[in-house]
Protein backbone atom coordinates (compact mmCIF):
# COMPACT_ATOMS: atom_id res chain seq x y z
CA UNK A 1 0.00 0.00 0.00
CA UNK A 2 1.62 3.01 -1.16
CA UNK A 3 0.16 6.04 -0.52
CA UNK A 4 1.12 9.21 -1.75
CA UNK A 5 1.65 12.07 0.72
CA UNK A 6 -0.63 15.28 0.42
CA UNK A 7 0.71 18.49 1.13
CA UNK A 8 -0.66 20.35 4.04
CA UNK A 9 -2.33 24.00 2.51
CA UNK A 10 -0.39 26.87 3.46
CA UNK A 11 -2.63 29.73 5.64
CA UNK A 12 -3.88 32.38 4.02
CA UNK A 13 -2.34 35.77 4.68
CA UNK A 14 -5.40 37.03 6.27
CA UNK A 15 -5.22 34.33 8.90
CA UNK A 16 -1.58 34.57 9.29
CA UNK A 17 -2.27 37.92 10.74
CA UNK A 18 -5.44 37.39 12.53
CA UNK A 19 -3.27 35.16 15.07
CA UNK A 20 -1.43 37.98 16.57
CA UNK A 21 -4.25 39.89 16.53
CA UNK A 22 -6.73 37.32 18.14
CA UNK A 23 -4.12 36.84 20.46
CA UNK A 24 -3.73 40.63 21.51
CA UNK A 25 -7.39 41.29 22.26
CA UNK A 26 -7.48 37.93 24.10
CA UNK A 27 -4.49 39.70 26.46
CA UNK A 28 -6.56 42.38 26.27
CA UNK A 29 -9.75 40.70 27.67
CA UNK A 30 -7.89 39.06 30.37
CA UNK A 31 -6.92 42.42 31.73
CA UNK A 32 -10.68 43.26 32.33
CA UNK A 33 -11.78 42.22 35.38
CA UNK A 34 -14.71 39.13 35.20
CA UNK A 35 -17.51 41.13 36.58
CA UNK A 36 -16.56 44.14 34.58
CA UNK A 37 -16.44 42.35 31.45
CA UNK A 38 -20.35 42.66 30.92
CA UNK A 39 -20.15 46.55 31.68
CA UNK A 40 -17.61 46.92 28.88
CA UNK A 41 -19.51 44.58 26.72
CA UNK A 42 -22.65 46.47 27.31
CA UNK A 43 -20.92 49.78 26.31
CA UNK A 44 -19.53 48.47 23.77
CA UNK A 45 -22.48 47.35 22.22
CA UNK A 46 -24.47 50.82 22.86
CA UNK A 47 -21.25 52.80 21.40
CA UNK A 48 -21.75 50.70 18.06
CA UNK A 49 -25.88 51.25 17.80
CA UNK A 50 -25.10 54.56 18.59
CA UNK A 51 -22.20 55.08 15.88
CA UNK A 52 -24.48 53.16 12.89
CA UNK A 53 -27.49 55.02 13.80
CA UNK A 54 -25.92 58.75 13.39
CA UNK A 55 -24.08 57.27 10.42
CA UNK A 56 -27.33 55.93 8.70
CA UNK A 57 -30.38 57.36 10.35
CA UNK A 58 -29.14 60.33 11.90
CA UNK A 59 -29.40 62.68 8.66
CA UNK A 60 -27.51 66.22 8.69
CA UNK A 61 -27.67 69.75 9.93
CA UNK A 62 -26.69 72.94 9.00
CA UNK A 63 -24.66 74.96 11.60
CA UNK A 64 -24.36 78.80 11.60
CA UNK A 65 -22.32 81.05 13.38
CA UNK A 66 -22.83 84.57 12.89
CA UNK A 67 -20.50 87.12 14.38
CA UNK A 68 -20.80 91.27 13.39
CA UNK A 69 -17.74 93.23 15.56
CA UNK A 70 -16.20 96.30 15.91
CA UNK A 71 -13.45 97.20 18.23
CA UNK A 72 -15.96 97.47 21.14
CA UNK A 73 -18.65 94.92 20.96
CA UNK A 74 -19.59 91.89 18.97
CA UNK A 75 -22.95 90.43 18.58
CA UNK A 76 -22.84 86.64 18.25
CA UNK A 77 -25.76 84.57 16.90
CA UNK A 78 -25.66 80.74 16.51
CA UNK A 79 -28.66 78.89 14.23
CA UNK A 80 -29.16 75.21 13.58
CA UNK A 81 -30.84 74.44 10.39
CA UNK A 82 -32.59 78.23 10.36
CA UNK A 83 -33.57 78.20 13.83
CA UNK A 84 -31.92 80.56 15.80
CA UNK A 85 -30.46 78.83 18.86
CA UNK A 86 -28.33 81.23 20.83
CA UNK A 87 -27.32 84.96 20.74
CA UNK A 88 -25.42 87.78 22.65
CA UNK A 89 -24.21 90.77 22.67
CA UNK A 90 -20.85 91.25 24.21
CA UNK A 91 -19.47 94.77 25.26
CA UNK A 92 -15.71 95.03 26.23
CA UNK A 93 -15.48 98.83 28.42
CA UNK A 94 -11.57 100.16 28.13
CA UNK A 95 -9.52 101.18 31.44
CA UNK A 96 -7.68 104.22 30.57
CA UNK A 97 -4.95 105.58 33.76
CA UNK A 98 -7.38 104.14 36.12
CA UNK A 99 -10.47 105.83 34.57
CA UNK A 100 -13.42 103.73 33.29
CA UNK A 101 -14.72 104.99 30.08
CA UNK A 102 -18.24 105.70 30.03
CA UNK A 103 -20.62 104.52 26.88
């Protein structure tokens, strides 16, 4: 009975380095404490949903920031999608030799 060897199949690149990597989570894993393992799991998992839903169902915005100044005062006005969210006005009064100047 002769039988002819076969020749074992070589790994593929892509599981030639998914062994390190496996390996390095696993390390990674065992640094987590047991009972904190489900915590991290947990966030984990809600970091994800939360990541695909703004990517996919979150849709967009438009941000504006509008900002007329002169040397003195600046009025500052922030809108999201038209809707005007915040504004100010912000006066800055000069000290001259100890002298407030007035308005």
């Amino acid at each position: 009975m002769n039988e002819t060897p076969t020749p074992k199949p070589e790994p593929s690149r892509a599981s030639a380095t998914a062994g390190p990597i496996i390996a390095t989570f696993n390390r990674v894993v065992q640094l987590i404490p047991p009972k904190a393992r489900l915590a991290v799991l947990t966030g984990l998992l809600v970091l994800v949903g939360l990541a695909v839903y703004t990517s996919f169902l979150g849709g967009s915005a438009t941000l504006n920031l509008i900002c007329r100044h002169d040397l003195r005062s600046a009025d500052i006005s922030v809108s999201i999608d038209g809707r005007t969210i915040y504004t100010d006005h912000i006066r800055l009064l000069f000290e001259r030799y100890g002298e407030k100047l007035s308005d």
